[in-house]
Protein backbone atom coordinates (compact mmCIF):
# COMPACT_ATOMS: atom_id res chain seq x y z
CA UNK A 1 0.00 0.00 0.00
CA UNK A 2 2.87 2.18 0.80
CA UNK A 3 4.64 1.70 -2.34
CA UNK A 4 1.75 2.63 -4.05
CA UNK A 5 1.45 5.86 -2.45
CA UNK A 6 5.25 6.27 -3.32
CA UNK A 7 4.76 5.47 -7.03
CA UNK A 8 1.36 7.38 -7.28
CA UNK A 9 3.07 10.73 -5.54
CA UNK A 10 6.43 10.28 -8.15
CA UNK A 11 4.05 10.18 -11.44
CA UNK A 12 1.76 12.78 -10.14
CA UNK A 13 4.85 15.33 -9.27
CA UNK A 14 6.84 13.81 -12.64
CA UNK A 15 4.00 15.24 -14.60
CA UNK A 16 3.90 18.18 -12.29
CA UNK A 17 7.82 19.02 -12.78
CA UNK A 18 7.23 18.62 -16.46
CA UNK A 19 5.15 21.43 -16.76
CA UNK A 20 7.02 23.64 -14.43
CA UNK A 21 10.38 22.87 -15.20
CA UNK A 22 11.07 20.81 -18.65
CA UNK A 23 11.63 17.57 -19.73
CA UNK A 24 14.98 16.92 -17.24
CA UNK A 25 12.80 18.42 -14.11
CA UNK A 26 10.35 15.36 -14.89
CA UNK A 27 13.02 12.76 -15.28
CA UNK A 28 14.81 14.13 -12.06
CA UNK A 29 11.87 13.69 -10.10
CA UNK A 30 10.65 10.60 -11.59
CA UNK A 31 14.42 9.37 -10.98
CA UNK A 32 14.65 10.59 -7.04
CA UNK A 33 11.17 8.94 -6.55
CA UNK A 34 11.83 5.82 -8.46
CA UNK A 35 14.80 5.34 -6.65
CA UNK A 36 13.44 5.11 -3.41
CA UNK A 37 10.30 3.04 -4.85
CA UNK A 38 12.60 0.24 -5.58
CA UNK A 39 14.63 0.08 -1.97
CA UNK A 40 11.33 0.08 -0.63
CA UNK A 41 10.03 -2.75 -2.91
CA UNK A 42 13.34 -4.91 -1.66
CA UNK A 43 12.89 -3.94 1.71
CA UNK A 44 9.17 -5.53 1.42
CA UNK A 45 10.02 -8.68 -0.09
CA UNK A 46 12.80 -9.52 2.35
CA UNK A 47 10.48 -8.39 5.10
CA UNK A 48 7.38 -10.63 4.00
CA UNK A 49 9.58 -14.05 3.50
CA UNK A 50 10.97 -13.59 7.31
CA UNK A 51 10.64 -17.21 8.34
CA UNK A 52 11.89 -17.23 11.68
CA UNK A 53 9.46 -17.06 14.75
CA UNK A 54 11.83 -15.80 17.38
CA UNK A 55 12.85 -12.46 18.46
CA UNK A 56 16.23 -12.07 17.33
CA UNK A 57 15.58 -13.75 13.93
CA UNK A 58 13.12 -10.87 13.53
CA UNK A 59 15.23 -8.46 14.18
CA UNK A 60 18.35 -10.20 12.35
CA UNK A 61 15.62 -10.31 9.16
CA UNK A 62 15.13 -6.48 9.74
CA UNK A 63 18.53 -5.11 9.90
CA UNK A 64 19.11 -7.79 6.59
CA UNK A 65 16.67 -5.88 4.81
CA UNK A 66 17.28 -2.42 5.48
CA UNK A 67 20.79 -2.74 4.47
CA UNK A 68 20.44 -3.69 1.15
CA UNK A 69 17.65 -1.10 1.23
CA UNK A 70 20.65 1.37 1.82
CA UNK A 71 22.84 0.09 -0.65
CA UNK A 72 19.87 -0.31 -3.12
CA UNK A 73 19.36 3.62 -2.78
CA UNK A 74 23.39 4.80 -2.50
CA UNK A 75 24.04 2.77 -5.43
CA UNK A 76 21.38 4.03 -7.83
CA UNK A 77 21.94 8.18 -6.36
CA UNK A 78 25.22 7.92 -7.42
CA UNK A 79 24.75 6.18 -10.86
CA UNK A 80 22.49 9.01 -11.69
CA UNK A 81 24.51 11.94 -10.59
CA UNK A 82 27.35 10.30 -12.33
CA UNK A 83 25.08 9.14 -15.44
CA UNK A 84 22.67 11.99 -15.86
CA UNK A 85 24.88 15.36 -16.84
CA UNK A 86 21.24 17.08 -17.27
CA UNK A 87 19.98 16.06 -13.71
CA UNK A 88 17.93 18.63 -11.93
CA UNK A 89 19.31 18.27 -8.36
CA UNK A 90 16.79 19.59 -6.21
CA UNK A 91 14.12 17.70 -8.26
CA UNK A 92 15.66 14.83 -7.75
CA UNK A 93 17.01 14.78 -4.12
CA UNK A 94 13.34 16.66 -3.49
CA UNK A 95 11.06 13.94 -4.67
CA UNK A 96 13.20 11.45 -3.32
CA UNK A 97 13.02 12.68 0.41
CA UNK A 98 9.35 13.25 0.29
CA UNK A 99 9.15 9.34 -0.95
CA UNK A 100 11.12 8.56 2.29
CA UNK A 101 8.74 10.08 4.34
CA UNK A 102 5.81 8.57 2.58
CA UNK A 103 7.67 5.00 3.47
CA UNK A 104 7.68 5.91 7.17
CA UNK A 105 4.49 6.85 7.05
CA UNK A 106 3.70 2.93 6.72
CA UNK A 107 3.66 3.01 10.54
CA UNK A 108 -0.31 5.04 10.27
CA UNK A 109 -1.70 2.94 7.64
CA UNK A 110 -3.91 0.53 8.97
CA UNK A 111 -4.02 -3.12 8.51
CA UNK A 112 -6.52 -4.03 6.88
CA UNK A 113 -5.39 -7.94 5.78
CA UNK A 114 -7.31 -9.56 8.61
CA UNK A 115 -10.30 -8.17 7.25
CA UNK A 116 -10.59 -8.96 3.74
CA UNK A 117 -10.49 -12.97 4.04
């Protein structure tokens, strides 16, 4: 659900940079949201395969999962700085804190699994 949000927020202010600043304002903002869209999508799919039932493999399968969600968003920031000549910085950097926030705002959306078996 979160992810969604994330991707939803990146098209909407893609299409919104387009129109106020060009083509590479778009791109930059689709890029700094996208970025952060994909960590987050790894960071799911390690979380939801967590097999173990204790404590400490919980929390082993947590810190797992947000470290290659930290190397799956260093790696991709830098490819695009070094990459993208025509990046618009604060577009990019912008839409891709905003999408962070969004992710930690997982903790207020309700659960809502139980209910639809």
């Amino acid at each position: 659900m979160v992810i969604r949000w994330q991707v939803l927020f990146t098209v909407f202010i893609a299409l919104v940079f387009w129109g106020v600043l060009g083509l590479h304002g778009a791109i930059s903002g689709f890029l700094g949201g996208m970025v952060n869209v994909v960590s987050s999508t790894f960071y799911a799919f390690i979380i939801s395969h967590h097999k173990g039932y204790t404590a400490g493999g919980a929390i082993r399968t947590a810190l797992r999962a947000e470290a290659i969600k930290i190397i799956v968003i260093i790696v991709p920031l830098w490819a695009v700085f070094a990459v993208y000549k025509e990046v618009n910085a604060s577009a990019f950097i912008g839409v891709f804190i905003i999408t962070v926030i969004i992710f930690s705002m997982a903790l207020f959306v309700p659960d809502n699994t139980k209910n639809s078996k």
